[in-house]
PDB file of N, CA and C in Angstrom:
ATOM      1  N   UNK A   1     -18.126 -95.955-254.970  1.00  0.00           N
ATOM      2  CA  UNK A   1     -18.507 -97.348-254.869  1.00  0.00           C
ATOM      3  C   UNK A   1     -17.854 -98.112-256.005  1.00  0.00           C
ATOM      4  N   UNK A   2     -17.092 -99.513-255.978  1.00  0.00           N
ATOM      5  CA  UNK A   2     -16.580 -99.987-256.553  1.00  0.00           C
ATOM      6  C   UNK A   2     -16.903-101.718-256.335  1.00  0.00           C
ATOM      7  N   UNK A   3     -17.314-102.418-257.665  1.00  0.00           N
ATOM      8  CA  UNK A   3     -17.251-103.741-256.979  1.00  0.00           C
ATOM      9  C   UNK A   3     -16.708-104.370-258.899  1.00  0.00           C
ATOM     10  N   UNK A   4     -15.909-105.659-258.897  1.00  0.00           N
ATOM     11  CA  UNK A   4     -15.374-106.282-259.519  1.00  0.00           C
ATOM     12  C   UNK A   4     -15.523-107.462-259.289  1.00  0.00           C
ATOM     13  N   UNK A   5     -16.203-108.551-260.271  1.00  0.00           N
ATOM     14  CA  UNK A   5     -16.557-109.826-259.656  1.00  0.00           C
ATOM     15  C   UNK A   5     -15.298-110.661-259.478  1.00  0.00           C
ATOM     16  N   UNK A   6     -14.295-110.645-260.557  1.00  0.00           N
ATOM     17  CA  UNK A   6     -13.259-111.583-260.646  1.00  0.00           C
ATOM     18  C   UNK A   6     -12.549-112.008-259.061  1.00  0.00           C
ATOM     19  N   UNK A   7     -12.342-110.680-258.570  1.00  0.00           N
ATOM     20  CA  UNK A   7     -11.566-111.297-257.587  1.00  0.00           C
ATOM     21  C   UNK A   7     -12.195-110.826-256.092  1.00  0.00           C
ATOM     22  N   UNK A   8     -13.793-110.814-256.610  1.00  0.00           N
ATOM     23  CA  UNK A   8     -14.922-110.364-255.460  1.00  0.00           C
ATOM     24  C   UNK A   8     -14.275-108.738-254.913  1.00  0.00           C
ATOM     25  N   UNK A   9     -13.559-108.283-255.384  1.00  0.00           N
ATOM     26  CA  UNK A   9     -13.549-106.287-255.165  1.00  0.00           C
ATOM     27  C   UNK A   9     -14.734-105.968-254.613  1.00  0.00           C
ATOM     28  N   UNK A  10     -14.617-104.901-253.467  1.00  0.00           N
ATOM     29  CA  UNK A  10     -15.930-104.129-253.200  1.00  0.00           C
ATOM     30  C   UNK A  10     -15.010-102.981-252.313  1.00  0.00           C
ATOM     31  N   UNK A  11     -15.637-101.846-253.011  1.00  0.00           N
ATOM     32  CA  UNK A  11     -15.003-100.848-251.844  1.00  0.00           C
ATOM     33  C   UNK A  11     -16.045 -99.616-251.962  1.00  0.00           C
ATOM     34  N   UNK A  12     -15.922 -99.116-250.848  1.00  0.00           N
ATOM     35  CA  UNK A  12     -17.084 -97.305-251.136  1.00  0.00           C
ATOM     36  C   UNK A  12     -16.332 -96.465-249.866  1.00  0.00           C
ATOM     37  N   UNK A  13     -16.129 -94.958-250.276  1.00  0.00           N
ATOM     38  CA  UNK A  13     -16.136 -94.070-249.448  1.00  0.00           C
ATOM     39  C   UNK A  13     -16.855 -93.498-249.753  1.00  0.00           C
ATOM     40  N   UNK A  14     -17.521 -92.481-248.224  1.00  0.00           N
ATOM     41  CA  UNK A  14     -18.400 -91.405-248.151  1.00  0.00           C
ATOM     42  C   UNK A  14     -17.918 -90.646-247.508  1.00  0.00           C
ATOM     43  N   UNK A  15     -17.599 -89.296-248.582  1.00  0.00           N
ATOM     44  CA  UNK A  15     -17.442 -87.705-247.779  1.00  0.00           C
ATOM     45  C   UNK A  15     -18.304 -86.870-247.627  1.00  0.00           C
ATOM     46  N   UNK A  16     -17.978 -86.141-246.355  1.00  0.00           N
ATOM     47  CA  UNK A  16     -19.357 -84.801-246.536  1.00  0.00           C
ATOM     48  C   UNK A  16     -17.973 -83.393-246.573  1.00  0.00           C
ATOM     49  N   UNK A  17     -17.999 -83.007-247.922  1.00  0.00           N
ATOM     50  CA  UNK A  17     -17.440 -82.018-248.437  1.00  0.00           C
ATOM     51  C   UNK A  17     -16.321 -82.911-248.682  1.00  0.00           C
ATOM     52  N   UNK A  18     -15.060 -82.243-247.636  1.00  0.00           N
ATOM     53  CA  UNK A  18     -13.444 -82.608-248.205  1.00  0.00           C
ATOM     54  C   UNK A  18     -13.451 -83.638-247.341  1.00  0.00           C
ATOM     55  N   UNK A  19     -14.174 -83.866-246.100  1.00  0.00           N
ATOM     56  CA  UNK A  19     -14.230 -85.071-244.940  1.00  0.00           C
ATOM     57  C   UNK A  19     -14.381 -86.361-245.413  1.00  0.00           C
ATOM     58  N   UNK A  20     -13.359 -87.050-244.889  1.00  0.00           N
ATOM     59  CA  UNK A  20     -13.447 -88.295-245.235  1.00  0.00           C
ATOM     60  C   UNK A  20     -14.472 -89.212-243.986  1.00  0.00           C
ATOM     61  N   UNK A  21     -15.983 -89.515-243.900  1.00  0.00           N
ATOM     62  CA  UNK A  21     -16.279 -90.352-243.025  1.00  0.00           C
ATOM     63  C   UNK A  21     -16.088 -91.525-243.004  1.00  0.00           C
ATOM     64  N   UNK A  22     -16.346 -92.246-244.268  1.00  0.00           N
ATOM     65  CA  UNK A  22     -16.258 -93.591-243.962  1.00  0.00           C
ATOM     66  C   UNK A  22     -15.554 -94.674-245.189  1.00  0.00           C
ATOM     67  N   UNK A  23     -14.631 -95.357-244.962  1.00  0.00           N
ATOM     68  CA  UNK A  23     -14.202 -95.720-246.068  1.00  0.00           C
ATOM     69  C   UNK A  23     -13.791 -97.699-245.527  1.00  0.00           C
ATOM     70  N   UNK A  24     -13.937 -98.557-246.621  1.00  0.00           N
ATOM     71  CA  UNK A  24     -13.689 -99.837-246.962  1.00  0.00           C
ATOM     72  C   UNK A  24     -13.590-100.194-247.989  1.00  0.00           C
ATOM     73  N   UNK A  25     -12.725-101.386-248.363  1.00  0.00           N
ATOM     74  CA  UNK A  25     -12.720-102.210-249.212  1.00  0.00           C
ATOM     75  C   UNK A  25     -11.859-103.039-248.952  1.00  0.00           C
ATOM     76  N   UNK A  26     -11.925-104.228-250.220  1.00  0.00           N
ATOM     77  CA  UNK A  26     -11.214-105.677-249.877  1.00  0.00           C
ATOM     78  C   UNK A  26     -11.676-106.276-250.864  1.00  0.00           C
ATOM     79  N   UNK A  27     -10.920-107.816-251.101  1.00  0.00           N
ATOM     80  CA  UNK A  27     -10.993-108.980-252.230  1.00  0.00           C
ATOM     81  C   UNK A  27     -10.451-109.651-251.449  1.00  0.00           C
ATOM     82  N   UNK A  28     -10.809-110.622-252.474  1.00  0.00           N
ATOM     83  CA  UNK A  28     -10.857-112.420-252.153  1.00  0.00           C
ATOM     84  C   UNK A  28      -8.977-112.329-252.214  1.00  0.00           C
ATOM     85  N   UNK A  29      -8.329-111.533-252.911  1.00  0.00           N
ATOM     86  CA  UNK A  29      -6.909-112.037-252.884  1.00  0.00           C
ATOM     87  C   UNK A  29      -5.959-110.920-251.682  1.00  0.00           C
ATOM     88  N   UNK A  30      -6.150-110.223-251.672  1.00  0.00           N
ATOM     89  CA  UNK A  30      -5.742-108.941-250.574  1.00  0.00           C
ATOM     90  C   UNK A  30      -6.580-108.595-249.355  1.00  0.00           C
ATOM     91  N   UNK A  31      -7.525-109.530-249.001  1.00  0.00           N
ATOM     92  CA  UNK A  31      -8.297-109.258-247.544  1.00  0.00           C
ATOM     93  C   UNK A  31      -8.900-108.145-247.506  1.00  0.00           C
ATOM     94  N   UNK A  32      -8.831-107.324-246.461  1.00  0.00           N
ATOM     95  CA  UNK A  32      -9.872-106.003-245.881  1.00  0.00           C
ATOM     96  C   UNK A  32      -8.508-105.103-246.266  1.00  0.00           C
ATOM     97  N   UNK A  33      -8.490-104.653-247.245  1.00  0.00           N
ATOM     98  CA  UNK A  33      -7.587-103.650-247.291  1.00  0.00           C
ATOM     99  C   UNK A  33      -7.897-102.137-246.557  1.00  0.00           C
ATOM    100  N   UNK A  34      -8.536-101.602-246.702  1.00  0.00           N
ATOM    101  CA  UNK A  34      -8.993 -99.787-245.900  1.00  0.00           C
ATOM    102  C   UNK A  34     -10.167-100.539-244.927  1.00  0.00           C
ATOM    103  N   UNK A  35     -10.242 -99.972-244.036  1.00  0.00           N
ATOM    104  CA  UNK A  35     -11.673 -99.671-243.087  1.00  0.00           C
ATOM    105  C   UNK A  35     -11.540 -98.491-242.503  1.00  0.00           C
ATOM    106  N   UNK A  36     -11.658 -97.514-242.356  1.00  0.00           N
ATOM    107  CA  UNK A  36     -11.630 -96.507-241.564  1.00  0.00           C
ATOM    108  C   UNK A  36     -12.897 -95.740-241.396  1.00  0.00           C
ATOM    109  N   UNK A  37     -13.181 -95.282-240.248  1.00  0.00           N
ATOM    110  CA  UNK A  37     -14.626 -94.869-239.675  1.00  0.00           C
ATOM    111  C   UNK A  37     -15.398 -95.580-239.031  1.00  0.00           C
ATOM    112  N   UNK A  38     -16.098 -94.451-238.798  1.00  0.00           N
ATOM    113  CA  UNK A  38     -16.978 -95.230-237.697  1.00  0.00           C
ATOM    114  C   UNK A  38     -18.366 -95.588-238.857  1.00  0.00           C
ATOM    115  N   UNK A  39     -19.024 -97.124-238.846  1.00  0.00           N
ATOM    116  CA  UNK A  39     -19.661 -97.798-239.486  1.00  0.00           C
ATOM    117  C   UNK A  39     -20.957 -97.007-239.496  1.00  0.00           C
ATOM    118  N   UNK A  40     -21.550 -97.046-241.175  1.00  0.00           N
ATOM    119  CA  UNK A  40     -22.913 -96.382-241.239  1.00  0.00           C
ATOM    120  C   UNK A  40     -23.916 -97.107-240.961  1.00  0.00           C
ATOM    121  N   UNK A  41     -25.056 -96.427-240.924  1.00  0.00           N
ATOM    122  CA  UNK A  41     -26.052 -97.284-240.514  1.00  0.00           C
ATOM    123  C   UNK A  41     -26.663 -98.237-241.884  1.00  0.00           C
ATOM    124  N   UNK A  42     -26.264 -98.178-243.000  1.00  0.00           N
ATOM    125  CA  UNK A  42     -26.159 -99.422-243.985  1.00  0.00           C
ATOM    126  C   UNK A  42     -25.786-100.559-243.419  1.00  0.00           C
ATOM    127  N   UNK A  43     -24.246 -99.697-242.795  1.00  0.00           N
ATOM    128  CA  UNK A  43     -23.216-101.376-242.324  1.00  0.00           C
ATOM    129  C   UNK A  43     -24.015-101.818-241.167  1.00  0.00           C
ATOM    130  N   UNK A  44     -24.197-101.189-240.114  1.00  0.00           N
ATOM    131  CA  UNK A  44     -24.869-101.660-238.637  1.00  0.00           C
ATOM    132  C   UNK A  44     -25.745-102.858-238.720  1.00  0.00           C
ATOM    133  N   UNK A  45     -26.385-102.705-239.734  1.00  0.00           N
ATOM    134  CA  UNK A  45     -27.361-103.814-240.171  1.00  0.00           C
ATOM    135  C   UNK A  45     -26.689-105.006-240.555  1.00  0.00           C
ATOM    136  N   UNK A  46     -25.896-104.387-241.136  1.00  0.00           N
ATOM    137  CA  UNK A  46     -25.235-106.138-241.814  1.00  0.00           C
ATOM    138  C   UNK A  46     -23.968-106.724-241.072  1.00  0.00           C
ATOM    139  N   UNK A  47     -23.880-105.427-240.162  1.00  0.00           N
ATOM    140  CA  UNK A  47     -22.287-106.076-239.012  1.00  0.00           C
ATOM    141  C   UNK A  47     -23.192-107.034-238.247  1.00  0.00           C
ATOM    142  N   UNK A  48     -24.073-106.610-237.822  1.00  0.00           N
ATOM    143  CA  UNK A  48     -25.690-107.029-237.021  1.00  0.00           C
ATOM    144  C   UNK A  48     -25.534-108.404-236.715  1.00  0.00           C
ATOM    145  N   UNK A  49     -25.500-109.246-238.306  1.00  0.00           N
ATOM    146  CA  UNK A  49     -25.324-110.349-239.142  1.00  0.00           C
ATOM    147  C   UNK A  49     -23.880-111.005-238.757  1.00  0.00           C
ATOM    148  N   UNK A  50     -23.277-110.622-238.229  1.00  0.00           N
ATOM    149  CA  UNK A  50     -22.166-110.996-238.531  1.00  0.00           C
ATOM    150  C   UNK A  50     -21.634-112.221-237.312  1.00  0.00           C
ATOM    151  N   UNK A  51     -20.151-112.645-237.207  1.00  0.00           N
ATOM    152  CA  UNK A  51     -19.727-113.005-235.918  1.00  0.00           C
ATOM    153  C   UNK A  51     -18.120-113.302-236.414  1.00  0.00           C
ATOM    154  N   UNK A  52     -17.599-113.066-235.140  1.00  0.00           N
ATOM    155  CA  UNK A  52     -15.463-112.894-235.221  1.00  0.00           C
ATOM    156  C   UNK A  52     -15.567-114.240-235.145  1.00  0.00           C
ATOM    157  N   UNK A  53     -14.571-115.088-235.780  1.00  0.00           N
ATOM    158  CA  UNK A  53     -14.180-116.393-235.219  1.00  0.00           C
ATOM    159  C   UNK A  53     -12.705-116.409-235.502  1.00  0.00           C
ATOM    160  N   UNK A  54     -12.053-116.657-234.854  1.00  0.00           N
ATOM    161  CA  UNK A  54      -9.934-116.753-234.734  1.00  0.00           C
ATOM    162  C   UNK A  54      -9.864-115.512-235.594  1.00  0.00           C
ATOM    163  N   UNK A  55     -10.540-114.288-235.153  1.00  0.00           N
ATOM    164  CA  UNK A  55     -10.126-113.202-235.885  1.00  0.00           C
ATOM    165  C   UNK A  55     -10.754-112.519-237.140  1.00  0.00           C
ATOM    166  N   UNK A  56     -11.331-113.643-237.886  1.00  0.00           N
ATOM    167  CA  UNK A  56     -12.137-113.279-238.402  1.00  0.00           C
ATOM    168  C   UNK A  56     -13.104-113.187-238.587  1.00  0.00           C
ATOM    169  N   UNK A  57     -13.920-112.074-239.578  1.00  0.00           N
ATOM    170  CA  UNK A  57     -15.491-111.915-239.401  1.00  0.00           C
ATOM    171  C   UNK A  57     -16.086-112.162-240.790  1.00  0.00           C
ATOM    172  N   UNK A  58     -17.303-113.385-240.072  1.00  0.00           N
ATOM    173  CA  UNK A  58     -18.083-114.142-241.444  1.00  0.00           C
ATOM    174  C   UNK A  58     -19.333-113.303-240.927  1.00  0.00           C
ATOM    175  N   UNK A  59     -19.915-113.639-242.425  1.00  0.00           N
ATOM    176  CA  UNK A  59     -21.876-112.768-242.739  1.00  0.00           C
ATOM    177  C   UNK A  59     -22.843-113.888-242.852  1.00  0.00           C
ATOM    178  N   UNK A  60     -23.704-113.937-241.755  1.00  0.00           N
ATOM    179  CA  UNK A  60     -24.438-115.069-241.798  1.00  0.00           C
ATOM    180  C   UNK A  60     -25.655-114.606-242.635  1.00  0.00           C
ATOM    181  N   UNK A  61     -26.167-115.619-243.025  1.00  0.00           N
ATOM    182  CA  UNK A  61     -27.174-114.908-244.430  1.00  0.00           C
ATOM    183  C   UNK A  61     -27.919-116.347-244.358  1.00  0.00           C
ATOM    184  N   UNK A  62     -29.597-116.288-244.402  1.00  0.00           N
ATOM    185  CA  UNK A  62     -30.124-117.537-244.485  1.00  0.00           C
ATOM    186  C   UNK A  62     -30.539-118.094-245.828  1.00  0.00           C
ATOM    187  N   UNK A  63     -30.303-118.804-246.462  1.00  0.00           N
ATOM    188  CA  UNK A  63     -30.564-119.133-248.069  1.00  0.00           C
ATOM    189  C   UNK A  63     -31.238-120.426-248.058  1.00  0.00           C
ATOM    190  N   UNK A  64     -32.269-120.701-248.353  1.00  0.00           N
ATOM    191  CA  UNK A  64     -33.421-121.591-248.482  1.00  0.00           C
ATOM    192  C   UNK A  64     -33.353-122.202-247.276  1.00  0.00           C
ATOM    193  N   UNK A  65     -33.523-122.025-245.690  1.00  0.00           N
ATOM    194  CA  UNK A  65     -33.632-122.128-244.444  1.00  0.00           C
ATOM    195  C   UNK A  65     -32.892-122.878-244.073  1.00  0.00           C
ATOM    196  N   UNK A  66     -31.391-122.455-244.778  1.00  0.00           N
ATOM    197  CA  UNK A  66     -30.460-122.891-243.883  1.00  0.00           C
ATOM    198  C   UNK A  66     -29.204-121.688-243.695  1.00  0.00           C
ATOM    199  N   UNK A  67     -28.807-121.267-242.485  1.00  0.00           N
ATOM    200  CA  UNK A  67     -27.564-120.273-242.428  1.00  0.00           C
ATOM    201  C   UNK A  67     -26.305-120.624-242.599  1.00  0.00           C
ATOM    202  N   UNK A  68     -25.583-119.896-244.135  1.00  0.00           N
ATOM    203  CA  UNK A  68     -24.830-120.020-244.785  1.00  0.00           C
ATOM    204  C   UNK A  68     -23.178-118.374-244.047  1.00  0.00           C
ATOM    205  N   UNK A  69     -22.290-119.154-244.146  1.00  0.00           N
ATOM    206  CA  UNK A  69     -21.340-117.768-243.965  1.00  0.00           C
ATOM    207  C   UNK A  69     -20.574-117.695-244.968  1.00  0.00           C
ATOM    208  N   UNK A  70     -20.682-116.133-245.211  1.00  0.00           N
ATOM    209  CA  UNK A  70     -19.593-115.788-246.248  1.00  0.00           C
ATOM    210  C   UNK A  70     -18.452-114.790-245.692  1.00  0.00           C
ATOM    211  N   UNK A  71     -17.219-114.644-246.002  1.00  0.00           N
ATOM    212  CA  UNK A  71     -16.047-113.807-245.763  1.00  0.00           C
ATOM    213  C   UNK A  71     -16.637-112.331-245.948  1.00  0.00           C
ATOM    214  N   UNK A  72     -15.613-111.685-246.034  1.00  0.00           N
ATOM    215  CA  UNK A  72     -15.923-110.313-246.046  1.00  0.00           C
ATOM    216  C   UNK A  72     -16.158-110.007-247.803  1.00  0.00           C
ATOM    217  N   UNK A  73     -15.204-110.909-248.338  1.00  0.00           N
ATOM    218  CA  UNK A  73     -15.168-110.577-249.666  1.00  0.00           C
ATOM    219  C   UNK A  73     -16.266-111.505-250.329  1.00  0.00           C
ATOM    220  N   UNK A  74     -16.945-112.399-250.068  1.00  0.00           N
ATOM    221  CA  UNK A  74     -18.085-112.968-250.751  1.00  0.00           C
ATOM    222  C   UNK A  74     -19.288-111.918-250.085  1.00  0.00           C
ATOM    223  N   UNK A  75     -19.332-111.213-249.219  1.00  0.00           N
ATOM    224  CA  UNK A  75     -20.546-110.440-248.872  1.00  0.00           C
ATOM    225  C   UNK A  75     -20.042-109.089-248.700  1.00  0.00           C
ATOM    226  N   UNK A  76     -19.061-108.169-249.633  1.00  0.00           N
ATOM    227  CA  UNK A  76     -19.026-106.797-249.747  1.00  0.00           C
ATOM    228  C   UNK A  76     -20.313-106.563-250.636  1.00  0.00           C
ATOM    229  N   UNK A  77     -20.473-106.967-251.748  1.00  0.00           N
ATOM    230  CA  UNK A  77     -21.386-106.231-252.902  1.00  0.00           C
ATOM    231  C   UNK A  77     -22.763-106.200-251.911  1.00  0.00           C
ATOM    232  N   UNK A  78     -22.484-106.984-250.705  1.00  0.00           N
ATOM    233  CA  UNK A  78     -24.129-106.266-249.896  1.00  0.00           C
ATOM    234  C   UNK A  78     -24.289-105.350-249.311  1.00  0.00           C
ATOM    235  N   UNK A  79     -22.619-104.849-248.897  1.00  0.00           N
ATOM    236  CA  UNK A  79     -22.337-103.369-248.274  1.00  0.00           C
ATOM    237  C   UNK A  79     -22.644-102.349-249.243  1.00  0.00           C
ATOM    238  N   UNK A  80     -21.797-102.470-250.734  1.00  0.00           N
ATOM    239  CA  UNK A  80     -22.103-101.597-251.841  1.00  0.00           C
ATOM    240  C   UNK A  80     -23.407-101.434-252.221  1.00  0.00           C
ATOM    241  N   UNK A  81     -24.497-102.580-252.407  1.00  0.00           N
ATOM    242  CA  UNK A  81     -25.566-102.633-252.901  1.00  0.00           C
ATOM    243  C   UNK A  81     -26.541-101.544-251.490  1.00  0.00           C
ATOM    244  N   UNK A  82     -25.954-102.416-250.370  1.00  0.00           N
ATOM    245  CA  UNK A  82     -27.206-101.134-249.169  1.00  0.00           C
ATOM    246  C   UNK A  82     -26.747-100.216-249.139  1.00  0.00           C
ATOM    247  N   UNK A  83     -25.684 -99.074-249.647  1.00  0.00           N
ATOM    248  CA  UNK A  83     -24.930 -97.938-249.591  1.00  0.00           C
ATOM    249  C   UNK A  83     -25.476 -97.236-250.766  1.00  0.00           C
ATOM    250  N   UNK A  84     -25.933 -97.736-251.848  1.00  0.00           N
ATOM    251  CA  UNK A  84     -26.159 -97.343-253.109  1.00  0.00           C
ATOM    252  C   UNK A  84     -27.428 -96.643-252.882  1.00  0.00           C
ATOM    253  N   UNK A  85     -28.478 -97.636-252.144  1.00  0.00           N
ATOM    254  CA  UNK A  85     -29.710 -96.945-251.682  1.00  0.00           C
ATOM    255  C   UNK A  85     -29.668 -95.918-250.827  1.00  0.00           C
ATOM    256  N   UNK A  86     -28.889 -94.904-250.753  1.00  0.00           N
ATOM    257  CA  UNK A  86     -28.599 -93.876-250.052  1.00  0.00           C
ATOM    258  C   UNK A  86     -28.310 -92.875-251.444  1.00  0.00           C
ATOM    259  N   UNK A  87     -27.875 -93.477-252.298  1.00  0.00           N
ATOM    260  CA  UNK A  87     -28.153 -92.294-253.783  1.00  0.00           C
ATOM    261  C   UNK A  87     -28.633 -92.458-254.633  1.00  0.00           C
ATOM    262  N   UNK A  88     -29.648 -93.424-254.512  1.00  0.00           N
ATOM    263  CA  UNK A  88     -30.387 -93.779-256.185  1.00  0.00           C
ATOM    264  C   UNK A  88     -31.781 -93.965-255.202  1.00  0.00           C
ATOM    265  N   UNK A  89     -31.847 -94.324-254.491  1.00  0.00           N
ATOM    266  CA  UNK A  89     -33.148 -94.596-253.560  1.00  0.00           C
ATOM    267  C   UNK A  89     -33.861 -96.034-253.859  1.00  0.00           C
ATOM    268  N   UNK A  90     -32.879 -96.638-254.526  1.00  0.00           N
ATOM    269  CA  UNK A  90     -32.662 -98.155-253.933  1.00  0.00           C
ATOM    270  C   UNK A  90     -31.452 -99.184-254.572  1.00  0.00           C
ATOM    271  N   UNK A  91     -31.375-100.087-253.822  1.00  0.00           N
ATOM    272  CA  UNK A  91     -30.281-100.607-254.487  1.00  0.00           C
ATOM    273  C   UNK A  91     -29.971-100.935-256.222  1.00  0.00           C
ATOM    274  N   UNK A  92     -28.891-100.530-256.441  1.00  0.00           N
ATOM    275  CA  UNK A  92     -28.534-100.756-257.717  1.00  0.00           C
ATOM    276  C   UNK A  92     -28.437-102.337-258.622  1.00  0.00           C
ATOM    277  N   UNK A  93     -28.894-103.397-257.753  1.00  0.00           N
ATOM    278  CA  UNK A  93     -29.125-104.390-258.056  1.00  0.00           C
ATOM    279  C   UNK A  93     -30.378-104.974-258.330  1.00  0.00           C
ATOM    280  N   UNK A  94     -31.033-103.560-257.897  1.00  0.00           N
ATOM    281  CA  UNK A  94     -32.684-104.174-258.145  1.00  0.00           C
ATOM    282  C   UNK A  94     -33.253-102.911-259.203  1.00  0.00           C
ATOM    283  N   UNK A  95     -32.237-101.934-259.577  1.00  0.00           N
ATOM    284  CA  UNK A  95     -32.464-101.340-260.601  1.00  0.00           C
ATOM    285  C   UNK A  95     -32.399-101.735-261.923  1.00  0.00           C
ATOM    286  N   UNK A  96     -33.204-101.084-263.142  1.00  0.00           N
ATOM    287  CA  UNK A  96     -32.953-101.240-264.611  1.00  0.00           C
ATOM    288  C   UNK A  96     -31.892-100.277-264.376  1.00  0.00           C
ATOM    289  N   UNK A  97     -31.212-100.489-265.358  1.00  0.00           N
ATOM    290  CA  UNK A  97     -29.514 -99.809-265.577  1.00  0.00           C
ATOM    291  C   UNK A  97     -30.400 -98.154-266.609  1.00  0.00           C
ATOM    292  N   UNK A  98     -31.319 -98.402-266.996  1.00  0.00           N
ATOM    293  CA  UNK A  98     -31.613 -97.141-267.528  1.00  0.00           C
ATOM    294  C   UNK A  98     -32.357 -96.240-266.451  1.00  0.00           C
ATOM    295  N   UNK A  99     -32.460 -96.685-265.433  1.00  0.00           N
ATOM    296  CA  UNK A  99     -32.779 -95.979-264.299  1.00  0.00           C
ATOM    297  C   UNK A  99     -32.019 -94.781-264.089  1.00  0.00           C
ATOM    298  N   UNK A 100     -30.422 -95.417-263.878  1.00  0.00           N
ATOM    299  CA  UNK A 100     -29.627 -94.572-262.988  1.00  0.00           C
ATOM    300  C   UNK A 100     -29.352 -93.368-263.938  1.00  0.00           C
ATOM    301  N   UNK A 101     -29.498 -92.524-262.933  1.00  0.00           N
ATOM    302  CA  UNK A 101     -28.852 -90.916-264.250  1.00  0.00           C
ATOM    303  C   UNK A 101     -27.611 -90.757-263.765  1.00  0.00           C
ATOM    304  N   UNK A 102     -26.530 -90.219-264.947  1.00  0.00           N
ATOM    305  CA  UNK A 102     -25.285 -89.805-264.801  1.00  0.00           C
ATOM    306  C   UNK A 102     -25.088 -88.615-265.538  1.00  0.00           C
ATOM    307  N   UNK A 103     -24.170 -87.984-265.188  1.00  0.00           N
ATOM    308  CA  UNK A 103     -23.490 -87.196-265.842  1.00  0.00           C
ATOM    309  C   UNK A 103     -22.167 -87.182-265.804  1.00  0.00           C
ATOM    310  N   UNK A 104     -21.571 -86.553-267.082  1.00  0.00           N
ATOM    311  CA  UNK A 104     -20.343 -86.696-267.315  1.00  0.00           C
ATOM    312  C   UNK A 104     -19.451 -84.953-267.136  1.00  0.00           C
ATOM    313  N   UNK A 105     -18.186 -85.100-266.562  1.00  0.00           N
ATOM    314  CA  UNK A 105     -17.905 -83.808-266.473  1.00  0.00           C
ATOM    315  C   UNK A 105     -16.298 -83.799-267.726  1.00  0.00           C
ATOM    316  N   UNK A 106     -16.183 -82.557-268.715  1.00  0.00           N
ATOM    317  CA  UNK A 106     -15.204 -82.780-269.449  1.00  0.00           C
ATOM    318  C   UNK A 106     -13.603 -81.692-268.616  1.00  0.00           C
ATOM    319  N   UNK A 107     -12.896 -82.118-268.393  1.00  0.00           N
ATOM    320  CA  UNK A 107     -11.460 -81.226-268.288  1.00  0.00           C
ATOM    321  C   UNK A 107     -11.823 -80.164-269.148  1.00  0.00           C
ATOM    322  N   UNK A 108     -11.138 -78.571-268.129  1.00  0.00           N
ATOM    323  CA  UNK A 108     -11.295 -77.360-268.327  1.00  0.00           C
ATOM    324  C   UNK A 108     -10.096 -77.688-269.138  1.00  0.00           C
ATOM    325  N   UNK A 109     -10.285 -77.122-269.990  1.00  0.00           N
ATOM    326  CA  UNK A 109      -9.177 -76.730-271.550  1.00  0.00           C
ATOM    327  C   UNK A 109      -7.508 -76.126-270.588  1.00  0.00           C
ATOM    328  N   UNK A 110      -6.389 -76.441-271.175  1.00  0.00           N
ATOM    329  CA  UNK A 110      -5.126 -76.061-270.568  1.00  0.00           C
ATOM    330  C   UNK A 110      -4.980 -74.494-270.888  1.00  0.00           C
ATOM    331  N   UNK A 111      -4.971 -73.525-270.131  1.00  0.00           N
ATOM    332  CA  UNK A 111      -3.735 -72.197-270.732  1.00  0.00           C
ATOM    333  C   UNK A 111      -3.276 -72.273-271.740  1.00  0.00           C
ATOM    334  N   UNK A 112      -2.718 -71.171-272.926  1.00  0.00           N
ATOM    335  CA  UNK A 112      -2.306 -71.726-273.854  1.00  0.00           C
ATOM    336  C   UNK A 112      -1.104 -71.820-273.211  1.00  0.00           C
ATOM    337  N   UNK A 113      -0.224 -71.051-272.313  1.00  0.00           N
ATOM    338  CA  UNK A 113       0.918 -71.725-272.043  1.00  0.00           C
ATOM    339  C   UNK A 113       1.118 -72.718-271.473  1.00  0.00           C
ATOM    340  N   UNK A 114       0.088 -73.185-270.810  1.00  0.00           N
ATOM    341  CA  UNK A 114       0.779 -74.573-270.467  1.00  0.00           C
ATOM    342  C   UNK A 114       0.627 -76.038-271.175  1.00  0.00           C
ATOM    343  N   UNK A 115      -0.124 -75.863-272.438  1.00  0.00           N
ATOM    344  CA  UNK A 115       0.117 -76.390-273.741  1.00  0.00           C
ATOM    345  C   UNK A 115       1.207 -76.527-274.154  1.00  0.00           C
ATOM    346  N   UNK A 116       1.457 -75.119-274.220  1.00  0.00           N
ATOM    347  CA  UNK A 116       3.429 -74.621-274.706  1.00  0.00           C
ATOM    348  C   UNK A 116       4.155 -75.025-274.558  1.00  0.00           C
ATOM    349  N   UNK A 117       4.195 -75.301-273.046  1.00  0.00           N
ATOM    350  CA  UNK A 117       5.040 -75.268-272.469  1.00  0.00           C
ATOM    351  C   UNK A 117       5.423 -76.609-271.107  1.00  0.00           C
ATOM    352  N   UNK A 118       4.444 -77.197-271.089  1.00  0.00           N
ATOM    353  CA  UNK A 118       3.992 -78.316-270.575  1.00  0.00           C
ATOM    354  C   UNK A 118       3.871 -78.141-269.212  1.00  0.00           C
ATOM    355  N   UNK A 119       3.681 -77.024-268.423  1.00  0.00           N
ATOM    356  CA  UNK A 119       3.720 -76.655-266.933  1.00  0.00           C
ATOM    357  C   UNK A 119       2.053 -76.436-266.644  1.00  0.00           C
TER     358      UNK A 119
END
């Protein structure tokens, strides 16, 4: 999962093992760059929302009772945010940041020959 406000970035893939199921992303300056797969049931909900017009697809969203549309790239971080609740067990936007647990993994040390030897 990836999101960057500057230029509205949002992207996430999900594998099960080496399988690639489902992958997107896009910005406000490069469009829908990846989509591939068939849509999770995160997205279903929010394609749900949606509608094509000359090709493209806006996210209707109601904000103080009136329905507002946003591009793909003003409403990714809602794809990332409902995807997140699939590994933290709820969205990461409604989490304290000391919530989330991480761990860090360090690089297995080189051979000494290939220290040596740079192979």
């Amino acid at each position: 999962m990836g999101l960057h406000s500057v230029v509205n970035y949002y992207g996430y893939a999900l594998f099960q093992g080496t399988t690639l199921l489902r992958v997107r992303a896009g910005s406000a300056d490069d469009g829908v760059i990846v989509d591939q797969g068939a849509w999770l049931p995160e997205e279903q909900q929010l394609f749900a929302k949606s509608i094509v017009r000359d090709g493209e697809r806006f996210f209707l969203q109601e904000i103080d009772g009136t329905v507002e549309e946003f591009d793909h790239s003003a409403y990714g971080e809602e794809f990332v945010f409902d995807l997140s609740r699939r590994f933290f067990g709820k969205r990461i936007d409604q989490m304290d940041t000391w919530e989330i647990e991480m761990e860090s993994f360090a690089a297995a040390p080189k051979p000494l020959w290939k220290r040596l030897f740079g192979k």
